[in-house]
Protein backbone atom coordinates (compact mmCIF):
# COMPACT_ATOMS: atom_id res chain seq x y z
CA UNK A 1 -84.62 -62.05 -57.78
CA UNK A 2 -82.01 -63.44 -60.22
CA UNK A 3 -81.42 -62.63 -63.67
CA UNK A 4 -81.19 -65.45 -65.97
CA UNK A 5 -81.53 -65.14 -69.87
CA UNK A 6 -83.30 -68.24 -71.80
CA UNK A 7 -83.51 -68.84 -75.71
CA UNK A 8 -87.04 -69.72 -77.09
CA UNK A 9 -87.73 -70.51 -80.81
CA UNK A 10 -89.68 -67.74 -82.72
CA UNK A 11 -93.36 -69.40 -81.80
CA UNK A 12 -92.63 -70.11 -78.37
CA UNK A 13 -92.42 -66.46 -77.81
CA UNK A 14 -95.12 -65.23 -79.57
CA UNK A 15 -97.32 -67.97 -77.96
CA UNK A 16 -95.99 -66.74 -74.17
CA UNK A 17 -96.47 -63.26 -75.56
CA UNK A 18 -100.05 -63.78 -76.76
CA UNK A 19 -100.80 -65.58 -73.29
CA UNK A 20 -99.19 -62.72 -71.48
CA UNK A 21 -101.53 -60.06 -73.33
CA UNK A 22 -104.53 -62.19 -72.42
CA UNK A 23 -103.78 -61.79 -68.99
CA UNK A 24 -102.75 -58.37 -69.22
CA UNK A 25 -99.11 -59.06 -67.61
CA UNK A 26 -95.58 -60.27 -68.61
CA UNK A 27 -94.02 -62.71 -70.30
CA UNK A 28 -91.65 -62.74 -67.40
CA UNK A 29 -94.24 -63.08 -64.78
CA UNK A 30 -95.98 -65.62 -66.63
CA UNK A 31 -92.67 -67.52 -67.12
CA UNK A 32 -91.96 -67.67 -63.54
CA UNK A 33 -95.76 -68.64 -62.27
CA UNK A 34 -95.06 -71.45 -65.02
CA UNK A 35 -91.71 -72.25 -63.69
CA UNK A 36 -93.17 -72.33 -60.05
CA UNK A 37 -95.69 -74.64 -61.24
CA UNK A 38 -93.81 -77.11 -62.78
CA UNK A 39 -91.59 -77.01 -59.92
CA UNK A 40 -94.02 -77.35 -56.99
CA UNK A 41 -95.71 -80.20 -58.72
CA UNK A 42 -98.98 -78.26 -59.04
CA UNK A 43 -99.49 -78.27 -62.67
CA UNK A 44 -102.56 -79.91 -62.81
CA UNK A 45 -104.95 -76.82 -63.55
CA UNK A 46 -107.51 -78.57 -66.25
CA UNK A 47 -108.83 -74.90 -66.56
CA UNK A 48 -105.81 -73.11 -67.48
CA UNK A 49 -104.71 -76.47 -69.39
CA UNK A 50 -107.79 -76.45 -71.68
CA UNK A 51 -107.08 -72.45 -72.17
CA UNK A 52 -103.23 -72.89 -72.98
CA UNK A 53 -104.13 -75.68 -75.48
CA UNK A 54 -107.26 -73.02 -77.00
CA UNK A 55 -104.95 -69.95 -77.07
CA UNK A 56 -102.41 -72.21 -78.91
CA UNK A 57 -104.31 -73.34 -81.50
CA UNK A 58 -103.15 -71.97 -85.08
CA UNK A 59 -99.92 -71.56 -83.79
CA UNK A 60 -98.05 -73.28 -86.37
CA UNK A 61 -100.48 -72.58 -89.47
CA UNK A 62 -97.26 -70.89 -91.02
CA UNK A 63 -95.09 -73.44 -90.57
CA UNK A 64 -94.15 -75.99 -92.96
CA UNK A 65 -94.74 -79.70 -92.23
CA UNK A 66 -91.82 -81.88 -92.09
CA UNK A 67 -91.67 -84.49 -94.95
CA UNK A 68 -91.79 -87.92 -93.45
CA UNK A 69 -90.14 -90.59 -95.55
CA UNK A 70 -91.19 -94.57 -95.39
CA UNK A 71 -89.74 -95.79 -92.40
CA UNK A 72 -90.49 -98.74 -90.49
CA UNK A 73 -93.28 -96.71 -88.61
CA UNK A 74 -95.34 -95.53 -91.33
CA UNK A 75 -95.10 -99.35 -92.62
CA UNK A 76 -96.48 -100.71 -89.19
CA UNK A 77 -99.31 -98.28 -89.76
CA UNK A 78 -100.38 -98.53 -93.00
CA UNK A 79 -100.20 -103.03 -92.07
CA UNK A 80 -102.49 -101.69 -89.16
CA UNK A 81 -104.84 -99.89 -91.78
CA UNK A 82 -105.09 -102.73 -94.13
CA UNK A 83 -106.15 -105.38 -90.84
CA UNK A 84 -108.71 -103.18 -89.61
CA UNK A 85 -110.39 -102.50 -93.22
């Protein structure tokens, strides 16, 4: 095995850690069986998909939502709005 050091932002860790717990194991074994996945094409697991996307939820309750000016998307969408009403 080879040692190779990664940077992840604050809730990416606490999310792998949190997953890790669940399963009782690692955050480097759950890293690598991730890795593996995404590498062998075989990431298609609905199951562990649908529990990724549950154990995730709330993640980012503490976070602060970016401010999003007017720009040329939030135009198109509020033209969209008015057509459809």
């Amino acid at each position: 095995m080879q040692r190779t050091n990664i940077y992840l932002d604050a809730d990416q860790a606490k999310a792998l850690d949190r997953l890790a717990a669940g399963e009782g194991r690692t955050r480097s074994d759950l890293i690598r069986e991730l890795i593996d996945r995404a590498l062998s094409g075989g990431d298609d697991d609905l199951d562990g998909d649908l529990r990724a996307i549950d154990d995730s939820f709330g993640a980012m309750r503490d976070a602060e939502a970016a401010a999003r000016g007017r720009d040329e998307r939030s135009e198109h969408l509020d033209r969209m709005w008015r057509i459809g009403t």
